[in-house]
N, C-alpha and C. Protein backbone atom coordinates (compact mmCIF):
# COMPACT_ATOMS: atom_id res chain seq x y z
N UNK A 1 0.82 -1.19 0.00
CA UNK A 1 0.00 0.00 0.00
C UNK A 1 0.87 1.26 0.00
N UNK A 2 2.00 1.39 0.71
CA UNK A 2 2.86 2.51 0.80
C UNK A 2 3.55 2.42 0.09
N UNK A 3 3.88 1.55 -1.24
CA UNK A 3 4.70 1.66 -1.61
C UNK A 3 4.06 2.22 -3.35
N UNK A 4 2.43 1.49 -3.24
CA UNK A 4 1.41 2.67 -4.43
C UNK A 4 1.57 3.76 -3.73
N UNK A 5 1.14 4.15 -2.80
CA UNK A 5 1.15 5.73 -2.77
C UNK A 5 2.67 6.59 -2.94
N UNK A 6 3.87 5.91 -2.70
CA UNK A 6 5.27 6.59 -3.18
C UNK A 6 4.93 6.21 -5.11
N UNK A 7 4.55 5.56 -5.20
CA UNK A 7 4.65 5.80 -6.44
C UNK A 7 3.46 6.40 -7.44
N UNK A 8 2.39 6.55 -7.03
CA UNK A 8 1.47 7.92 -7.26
C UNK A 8 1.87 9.45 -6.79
N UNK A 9 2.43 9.31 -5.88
CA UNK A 9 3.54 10.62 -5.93
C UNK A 9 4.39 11.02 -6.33
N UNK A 10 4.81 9.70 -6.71
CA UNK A 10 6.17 10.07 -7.67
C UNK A 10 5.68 10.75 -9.05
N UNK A 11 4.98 9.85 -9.22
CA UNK A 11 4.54 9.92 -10.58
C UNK A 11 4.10 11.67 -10.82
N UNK A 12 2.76 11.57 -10.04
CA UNK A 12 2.74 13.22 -10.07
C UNK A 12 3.49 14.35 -9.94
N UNK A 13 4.49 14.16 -8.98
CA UNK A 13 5.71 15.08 -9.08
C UNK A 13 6.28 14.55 -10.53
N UNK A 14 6.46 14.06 -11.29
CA UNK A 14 6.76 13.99 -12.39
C UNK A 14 6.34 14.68 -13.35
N UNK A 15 4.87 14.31 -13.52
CA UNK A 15 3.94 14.91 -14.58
C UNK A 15 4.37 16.58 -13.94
N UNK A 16 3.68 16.80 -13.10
CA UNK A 16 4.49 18.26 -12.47
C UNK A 16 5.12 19.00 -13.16
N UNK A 17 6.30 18.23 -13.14
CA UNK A 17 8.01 18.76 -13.50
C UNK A 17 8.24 18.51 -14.99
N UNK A 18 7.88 17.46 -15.38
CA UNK A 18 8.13 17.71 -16.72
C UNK A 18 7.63 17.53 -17.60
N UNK A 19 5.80 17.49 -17.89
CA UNK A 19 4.92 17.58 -18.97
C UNK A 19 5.01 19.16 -19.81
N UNK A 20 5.54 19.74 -18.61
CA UNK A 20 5.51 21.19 -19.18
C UNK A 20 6.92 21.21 -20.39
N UNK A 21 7.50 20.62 -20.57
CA UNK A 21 9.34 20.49 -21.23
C UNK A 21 8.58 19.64 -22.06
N UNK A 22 7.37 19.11 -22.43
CA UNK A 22 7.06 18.05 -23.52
C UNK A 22 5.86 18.28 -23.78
N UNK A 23 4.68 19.02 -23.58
CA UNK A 23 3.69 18.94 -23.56
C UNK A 23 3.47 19.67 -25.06
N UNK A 24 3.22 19.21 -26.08
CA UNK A 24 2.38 19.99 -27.14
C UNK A 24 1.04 19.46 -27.26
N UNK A 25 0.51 20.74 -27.00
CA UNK A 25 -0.77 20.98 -27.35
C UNK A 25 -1.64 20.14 -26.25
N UNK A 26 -1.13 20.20 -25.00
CA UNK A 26 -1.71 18.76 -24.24
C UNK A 26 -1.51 19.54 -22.76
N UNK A 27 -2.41 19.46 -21.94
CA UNK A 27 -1.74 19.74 -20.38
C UNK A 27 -0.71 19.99 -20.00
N UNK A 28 -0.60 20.89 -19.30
CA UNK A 28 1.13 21.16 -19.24
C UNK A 28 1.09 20.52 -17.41
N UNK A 29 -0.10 20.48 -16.53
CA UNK A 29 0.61 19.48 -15.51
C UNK A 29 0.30 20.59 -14.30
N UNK A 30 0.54 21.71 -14.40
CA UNK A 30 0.80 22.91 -14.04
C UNK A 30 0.11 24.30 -14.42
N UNK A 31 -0.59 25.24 -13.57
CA UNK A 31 -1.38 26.18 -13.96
C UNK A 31 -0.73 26.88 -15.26
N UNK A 32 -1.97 27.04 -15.97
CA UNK A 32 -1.78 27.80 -17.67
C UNK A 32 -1.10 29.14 -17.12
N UNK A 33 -0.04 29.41 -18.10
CA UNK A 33 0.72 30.92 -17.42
C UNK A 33 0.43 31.71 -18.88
N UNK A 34 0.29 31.00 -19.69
CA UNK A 34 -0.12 32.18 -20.94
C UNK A 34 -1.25 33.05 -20.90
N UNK A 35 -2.63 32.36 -21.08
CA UNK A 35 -3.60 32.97 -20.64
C UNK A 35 -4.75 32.37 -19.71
N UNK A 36 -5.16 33.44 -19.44
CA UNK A 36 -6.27 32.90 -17.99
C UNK A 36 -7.57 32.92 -18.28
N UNK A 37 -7.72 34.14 -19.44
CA UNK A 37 -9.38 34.51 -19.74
C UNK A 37 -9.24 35.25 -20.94
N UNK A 38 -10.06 35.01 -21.86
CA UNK A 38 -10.20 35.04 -23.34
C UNK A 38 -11.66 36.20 -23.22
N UNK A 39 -11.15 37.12 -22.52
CA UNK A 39 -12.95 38.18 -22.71
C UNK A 39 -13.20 38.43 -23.64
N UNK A 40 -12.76 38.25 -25.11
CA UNK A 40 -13.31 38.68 -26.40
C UNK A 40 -14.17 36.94 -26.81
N UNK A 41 -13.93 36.30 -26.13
CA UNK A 41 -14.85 35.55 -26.98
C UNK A 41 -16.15 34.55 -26.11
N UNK A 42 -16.64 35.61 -25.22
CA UNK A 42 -17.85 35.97 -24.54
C UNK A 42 -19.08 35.63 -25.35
N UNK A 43 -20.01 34.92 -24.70
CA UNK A 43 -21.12 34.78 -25.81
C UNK A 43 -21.98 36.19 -25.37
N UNK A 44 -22.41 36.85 -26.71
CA UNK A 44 -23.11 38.28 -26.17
C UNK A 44 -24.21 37.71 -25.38
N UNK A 45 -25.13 39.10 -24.76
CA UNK A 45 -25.61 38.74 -23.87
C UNK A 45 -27.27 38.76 -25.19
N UNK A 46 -27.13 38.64 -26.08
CA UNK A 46 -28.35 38.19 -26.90
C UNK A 46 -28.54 36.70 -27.70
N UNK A 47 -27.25 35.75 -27.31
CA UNK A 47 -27.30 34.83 -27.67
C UNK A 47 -28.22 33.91 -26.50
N UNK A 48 -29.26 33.35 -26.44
CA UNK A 48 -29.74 32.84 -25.27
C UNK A 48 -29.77 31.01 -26.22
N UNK A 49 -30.72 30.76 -26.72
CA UNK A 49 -30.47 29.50 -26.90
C UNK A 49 -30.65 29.17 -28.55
N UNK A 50 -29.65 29.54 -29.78
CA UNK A 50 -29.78 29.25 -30.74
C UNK A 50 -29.95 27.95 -31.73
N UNK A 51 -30.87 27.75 -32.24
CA UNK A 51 -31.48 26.54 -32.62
C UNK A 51 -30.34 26.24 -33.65
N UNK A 52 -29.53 26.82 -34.42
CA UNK A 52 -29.16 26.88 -35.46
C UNK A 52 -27.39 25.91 -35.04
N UNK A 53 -27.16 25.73 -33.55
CA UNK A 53 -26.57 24.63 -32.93
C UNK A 53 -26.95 23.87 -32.85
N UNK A 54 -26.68 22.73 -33.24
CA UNK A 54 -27.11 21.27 -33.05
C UNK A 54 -25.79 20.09 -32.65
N UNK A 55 -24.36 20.52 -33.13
CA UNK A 55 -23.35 19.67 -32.73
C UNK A 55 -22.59 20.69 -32.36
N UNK A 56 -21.57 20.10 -32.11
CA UNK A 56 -19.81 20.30 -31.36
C UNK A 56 -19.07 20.91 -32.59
N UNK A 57 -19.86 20.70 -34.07
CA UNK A 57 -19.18 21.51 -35.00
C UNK A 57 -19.07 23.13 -34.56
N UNK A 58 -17.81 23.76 -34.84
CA UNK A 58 -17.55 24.88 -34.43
C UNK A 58 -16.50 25.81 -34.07
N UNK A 59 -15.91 26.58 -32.92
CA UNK A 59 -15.51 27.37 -32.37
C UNK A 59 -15.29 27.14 -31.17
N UNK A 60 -14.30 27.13 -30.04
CA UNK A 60 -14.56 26.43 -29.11
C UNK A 60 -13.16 26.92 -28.14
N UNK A 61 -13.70 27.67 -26.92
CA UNK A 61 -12.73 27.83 -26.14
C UNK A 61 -12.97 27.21 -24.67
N UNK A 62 -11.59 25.91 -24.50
CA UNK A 62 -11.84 24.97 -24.14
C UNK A 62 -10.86 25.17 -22.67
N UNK A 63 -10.70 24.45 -21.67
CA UNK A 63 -10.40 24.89 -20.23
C UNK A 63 -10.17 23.57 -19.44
N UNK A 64 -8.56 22.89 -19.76
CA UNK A 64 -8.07 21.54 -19.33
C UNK A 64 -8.00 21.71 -18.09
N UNK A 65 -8.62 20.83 -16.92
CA UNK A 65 -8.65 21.01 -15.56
C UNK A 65 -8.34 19.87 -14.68
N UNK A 66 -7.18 20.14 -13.74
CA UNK A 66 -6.71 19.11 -13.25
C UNK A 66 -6.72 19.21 -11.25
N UNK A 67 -6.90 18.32 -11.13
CA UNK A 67 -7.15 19.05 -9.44
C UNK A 67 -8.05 19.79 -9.48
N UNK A 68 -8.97 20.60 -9.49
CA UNK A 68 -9.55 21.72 -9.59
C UNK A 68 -8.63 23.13 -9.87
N UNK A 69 -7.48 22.88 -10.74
CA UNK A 69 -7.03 24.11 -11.67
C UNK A 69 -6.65 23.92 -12.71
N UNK A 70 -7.11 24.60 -13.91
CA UNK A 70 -6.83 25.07 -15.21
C UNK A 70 -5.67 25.13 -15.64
N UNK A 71 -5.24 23.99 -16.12
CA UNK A 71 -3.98 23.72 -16.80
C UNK A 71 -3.55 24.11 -17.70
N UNK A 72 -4.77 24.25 -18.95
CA UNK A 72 -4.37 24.71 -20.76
C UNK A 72 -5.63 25.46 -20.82
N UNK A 73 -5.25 26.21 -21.83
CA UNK A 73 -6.70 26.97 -22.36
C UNK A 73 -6.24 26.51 -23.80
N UNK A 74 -7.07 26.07 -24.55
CA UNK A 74 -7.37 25.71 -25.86
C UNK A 74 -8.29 26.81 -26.72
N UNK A 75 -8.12 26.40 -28.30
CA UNK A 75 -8.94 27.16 -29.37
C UNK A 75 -9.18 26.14 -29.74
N UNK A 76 -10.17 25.74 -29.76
CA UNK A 76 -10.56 24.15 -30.50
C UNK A 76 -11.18 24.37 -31.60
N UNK A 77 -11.03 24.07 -33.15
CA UNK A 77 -12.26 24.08 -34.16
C UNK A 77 -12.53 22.53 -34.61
N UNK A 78 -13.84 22.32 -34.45
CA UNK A 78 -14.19 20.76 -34.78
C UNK A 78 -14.80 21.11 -36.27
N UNK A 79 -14.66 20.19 -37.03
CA UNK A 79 -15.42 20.44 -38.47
C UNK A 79 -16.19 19.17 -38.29
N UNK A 80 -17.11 19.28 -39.47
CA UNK A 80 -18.04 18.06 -39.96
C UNK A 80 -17.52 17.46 -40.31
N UNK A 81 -16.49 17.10 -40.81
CA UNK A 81 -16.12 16.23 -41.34
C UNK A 81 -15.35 15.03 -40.34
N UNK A 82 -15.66 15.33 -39.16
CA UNK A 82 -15.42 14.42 -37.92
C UNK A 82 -13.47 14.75 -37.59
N UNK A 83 -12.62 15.82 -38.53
CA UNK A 83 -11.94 15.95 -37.79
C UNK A 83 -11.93 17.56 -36.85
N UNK A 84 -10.72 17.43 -36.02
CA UNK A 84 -10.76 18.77 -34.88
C UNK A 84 -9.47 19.41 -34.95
N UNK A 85 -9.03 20.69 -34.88
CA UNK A 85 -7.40 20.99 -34.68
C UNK A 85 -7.60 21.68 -33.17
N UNK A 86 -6.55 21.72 -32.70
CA UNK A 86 -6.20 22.65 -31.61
C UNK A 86 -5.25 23.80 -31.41
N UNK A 87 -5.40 24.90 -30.94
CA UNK A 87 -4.48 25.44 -31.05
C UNK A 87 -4.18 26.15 -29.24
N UNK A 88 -2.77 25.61 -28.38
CA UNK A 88 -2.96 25.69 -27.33
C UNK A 88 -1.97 27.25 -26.49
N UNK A 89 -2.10 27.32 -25.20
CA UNK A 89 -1.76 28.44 -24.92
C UNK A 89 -0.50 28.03 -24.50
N UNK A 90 0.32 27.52 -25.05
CA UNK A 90 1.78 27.32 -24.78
C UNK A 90 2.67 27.76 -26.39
N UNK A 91 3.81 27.81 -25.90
CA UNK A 91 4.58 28.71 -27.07
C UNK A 91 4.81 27.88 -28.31
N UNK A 92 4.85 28.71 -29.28
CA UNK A 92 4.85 27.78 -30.62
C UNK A 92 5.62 26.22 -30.68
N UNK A 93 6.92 27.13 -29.91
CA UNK A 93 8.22 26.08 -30.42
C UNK A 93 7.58 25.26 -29.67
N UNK A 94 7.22 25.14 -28.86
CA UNK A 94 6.95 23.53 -28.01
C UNK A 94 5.79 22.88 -28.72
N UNK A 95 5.03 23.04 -30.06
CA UNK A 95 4.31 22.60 -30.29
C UNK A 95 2.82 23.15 -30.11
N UNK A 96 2.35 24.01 -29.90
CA UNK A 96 0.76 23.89 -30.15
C UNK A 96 -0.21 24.01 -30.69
N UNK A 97 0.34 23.16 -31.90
CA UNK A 97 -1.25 23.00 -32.41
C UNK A 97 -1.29 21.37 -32.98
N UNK A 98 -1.67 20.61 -32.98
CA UNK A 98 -2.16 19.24 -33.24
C UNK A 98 -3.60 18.89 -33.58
N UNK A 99 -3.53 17.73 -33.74
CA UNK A 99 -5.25 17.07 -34.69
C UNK A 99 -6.03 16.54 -34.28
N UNK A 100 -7.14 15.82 -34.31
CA UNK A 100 -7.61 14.91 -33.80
C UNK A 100 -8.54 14.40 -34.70
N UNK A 101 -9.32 13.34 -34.18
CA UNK A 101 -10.77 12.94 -35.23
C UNK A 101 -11.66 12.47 -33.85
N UNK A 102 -13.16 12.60 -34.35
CA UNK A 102 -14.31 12.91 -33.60
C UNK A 102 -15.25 12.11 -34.34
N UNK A 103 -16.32 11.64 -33.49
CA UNK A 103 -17.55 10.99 -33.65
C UNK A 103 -18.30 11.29 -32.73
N UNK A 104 -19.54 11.17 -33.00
CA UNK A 104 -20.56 11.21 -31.94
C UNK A 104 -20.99 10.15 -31.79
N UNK A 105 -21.18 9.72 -30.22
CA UNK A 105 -21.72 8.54 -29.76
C UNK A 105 -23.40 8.41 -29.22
N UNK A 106 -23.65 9.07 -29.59
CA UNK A 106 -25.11 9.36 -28.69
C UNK A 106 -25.55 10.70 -29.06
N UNK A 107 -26.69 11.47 -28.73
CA UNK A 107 -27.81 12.70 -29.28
C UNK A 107 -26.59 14.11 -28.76
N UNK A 108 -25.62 13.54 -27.67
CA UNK A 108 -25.00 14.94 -27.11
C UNK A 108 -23.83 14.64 -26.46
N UNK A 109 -23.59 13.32 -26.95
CA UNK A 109 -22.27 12.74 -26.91
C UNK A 109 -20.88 12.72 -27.63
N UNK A 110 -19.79 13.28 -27.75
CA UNK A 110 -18.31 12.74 -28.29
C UNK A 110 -17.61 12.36 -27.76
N UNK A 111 -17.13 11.24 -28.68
CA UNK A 111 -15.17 10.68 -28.46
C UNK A 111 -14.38 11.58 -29.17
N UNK A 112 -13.44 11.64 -28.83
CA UNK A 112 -12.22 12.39 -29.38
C UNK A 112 -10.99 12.04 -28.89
N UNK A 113 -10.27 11.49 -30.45
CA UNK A 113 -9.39 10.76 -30.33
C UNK A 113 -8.29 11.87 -31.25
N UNK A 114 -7.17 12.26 -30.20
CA UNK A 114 -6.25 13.92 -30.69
C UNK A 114 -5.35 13.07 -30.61
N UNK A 115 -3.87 13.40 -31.58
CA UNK A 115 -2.43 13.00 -31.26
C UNK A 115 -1.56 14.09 -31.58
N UNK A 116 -0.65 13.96 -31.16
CA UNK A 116 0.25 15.15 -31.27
C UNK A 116 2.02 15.20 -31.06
N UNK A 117 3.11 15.56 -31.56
CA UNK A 117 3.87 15.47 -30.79
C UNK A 117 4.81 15.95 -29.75
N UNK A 118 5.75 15.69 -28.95
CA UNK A 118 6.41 16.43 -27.78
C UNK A 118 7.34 16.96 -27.99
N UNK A 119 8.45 17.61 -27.10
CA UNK A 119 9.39 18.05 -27.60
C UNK A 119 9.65 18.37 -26.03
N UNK A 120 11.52 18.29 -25.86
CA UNK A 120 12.26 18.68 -24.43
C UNK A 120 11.85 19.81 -25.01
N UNK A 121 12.47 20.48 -23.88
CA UNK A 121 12.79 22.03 -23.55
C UNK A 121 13.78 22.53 -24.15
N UNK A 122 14.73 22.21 -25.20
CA UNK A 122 15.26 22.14 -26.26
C UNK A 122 15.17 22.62 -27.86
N UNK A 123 13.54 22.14 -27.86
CA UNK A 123 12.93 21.79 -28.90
C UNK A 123 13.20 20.42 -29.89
N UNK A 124 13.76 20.00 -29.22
CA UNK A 124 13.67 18.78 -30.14
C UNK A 124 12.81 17.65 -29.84
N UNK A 125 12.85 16.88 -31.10
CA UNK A 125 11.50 15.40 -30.60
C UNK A 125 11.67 14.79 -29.94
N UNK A 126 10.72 14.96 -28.48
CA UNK A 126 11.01 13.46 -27.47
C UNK A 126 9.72 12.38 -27.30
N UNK A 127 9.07 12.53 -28.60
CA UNK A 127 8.06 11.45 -28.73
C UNK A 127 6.57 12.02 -29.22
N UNK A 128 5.45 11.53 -28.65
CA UNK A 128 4.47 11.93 -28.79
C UNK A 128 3.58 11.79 -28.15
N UNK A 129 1.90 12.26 -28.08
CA UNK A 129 1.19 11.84 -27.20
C UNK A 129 -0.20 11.71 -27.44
N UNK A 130 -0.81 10.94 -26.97
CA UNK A 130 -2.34 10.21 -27.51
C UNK A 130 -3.60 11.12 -26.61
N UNK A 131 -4.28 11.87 -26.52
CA UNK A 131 -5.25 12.08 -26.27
C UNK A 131 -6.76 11.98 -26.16
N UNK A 132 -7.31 11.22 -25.54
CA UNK A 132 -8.14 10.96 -25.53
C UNK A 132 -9.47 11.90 -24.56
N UNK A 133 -10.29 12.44 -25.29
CA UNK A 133 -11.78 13.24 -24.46
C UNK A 133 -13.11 12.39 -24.92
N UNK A 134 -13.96 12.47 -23.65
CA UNK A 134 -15.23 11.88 -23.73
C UNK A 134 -16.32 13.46 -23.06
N UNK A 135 -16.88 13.63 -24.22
CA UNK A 135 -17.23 14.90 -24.20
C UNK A 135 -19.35 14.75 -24.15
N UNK A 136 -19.97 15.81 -23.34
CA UNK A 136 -21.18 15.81 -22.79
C UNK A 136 -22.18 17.57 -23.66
N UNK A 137 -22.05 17.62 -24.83
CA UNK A 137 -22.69 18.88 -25.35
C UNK A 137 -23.74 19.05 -24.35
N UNK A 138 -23.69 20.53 -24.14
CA UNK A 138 -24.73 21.37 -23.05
C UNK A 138 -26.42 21.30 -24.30
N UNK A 139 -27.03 21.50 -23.48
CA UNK A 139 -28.83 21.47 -23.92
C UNK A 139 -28.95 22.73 -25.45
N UNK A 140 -28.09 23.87 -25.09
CA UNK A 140 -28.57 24.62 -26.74
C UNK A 140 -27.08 24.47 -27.24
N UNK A 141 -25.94 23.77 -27.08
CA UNK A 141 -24.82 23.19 -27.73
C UNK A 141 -23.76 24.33 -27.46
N UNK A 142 -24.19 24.82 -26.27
CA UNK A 142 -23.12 26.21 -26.24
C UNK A 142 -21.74 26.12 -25.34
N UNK A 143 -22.19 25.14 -24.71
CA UNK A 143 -20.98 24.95 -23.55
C UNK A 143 -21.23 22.88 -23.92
N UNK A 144 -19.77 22.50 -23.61
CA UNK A 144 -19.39 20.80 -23.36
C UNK A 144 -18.45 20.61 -22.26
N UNK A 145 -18.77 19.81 -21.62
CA UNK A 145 -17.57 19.36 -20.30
C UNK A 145 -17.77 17.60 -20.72
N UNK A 146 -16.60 17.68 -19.71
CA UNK A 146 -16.34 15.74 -20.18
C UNK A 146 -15.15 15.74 -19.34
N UNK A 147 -14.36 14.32 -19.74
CA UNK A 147 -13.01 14.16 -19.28
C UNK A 147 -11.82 14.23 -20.41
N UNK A 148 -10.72 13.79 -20.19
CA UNK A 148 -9.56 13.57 -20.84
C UNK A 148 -8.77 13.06 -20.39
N UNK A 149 -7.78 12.04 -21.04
CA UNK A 149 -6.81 10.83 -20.67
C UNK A 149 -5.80 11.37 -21.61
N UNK A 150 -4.27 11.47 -21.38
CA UNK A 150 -3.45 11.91 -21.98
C UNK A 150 -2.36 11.33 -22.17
N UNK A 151 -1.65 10.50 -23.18
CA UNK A 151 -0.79 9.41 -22.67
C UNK A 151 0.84 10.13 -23.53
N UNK A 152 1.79 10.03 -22.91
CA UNK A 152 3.05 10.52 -23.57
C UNK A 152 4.18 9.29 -23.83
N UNK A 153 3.85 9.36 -24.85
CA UNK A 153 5.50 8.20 -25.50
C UNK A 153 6.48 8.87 -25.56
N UNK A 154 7.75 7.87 -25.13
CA UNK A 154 8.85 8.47 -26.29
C UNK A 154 9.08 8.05 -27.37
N UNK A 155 10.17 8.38 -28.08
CA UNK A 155 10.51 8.47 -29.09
C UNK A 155 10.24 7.12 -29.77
N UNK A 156 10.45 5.96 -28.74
CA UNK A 156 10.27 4.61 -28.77
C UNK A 156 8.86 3.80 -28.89
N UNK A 157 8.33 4.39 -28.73
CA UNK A 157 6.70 4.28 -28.39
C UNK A 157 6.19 3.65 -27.15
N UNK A 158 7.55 4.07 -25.83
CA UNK A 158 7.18 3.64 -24.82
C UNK A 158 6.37 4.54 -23.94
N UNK A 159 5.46 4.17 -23.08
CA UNK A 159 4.50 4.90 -22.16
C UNK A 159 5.55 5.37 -21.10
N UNK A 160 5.24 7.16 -21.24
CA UNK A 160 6.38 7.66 -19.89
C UNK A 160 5.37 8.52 -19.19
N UNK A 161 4.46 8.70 -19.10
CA UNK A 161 3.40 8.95 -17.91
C UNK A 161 2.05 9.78 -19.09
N UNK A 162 1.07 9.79 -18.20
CA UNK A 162 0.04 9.89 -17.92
C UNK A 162 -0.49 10.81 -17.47
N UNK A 163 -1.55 11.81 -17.74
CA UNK A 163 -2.60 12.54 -17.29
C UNK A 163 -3.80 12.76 -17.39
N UNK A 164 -4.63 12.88 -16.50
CA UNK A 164 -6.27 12.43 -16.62
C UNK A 164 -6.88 13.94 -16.29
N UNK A 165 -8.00 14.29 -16.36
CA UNK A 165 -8.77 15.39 -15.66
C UNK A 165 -9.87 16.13 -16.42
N UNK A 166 -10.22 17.08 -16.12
CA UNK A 166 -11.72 17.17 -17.09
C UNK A 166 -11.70 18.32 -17.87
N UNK A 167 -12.54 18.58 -18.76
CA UNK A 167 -12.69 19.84 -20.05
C UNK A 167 -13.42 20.53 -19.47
N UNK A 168 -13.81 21.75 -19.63
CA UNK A 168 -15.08 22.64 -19.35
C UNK A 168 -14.90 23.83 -21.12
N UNK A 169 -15.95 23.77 -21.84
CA UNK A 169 -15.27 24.56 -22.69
C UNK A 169 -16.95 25.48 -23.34
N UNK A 170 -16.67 26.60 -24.04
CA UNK A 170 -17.80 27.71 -24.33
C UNK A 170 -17.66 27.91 -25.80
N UNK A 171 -18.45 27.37 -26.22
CA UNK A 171 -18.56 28.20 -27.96
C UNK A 171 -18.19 29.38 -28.27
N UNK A 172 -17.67 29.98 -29.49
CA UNK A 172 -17.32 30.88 -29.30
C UNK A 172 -18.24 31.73 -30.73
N UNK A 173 -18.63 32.60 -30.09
CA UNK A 173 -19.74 33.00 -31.72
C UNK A 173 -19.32 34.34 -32.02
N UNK A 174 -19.76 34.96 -32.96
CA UNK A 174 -19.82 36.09 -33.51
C UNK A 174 -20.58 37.27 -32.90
N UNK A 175 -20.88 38.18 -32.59
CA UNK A 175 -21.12 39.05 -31.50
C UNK A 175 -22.06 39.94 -32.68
């Protein structure tokens, strides 16, 4: 038993310390230091419940949450065509922007299956990482929360840790 919990601590002091030196486009582990709040892309206060939403196709400013704090802020655009890009609040060179592909499982349901790759603090390639969200569209499609599973390889395609925690994210419309 004490010897899982030294190593769930370990682990987290890990993710900690160094998802941020590898993280593209993915949790950095550690509170978002780029940005905190996106006030331009506010839904006005005349948007109340537009029919003309029906999916996750869209615009999308998205809010990776771990512990109860905000790790990444995302620009998410999902297309119809079931794929998604991201574009994240960490600096170019480290990577942020990556892909994904999307389905709907149900009337207000998505999977989303993102990959992307890492990079030291260097910039060079130290592998890549699998992302996985299970996503819950809000009643007029304006807001989605869900979870996310985040897995980081190296270069090798070996598993070097892990991060889990949940989305909260707001459409972003035209004013």
């Amino acid at each position: 038993m004490n010897r899982s919990i030294l190593l769930s601590a370990a682990a987290i002091a890990l993710m900690a310390g160094s998802v941020s030196a590898q993280a593209a486009c993915g949790p950095s582990g550690t509170e978002a230091a780029v940005i905190r709040n996106l006030p331009q892309i506010k839904l006005p206060a005349s948007v109340k419940s537009p029919g003309s939403y029906g999916s996750i196709v869209g615009l999308w400013h998205v809010r990776f949450i771990v512990g109860g704090t905000t790790v990444l802020h995302t620009i998410s655009t999902w297309h119809s065509d079931g794929t998604e890009f991201d574009n994240a609040d960490i600096p170019p060179i480290m990577g942020n922007t990556c892909e994904g592909v999307w389905e709907s499982t149900g009337a207000t349901t998505i999977q989303l299956h993102h990959i992307g790759w890492t990079f030291d603090s260097s910039s060079n390639p130290s592998g890549s990482f699998v992302l996985e969200e299970t996503l819950k569209l809000g009643s007029a499609a304006l807001k989605y929360k869900g979870t996310f599973d985040q897995k980081f390889y190296d270069t090798n395609g070996n598993l070097v840790q892990e991060l889990s925690g949940n989305i909260a994210a707001d459409r972003v419309t035209v004013e």
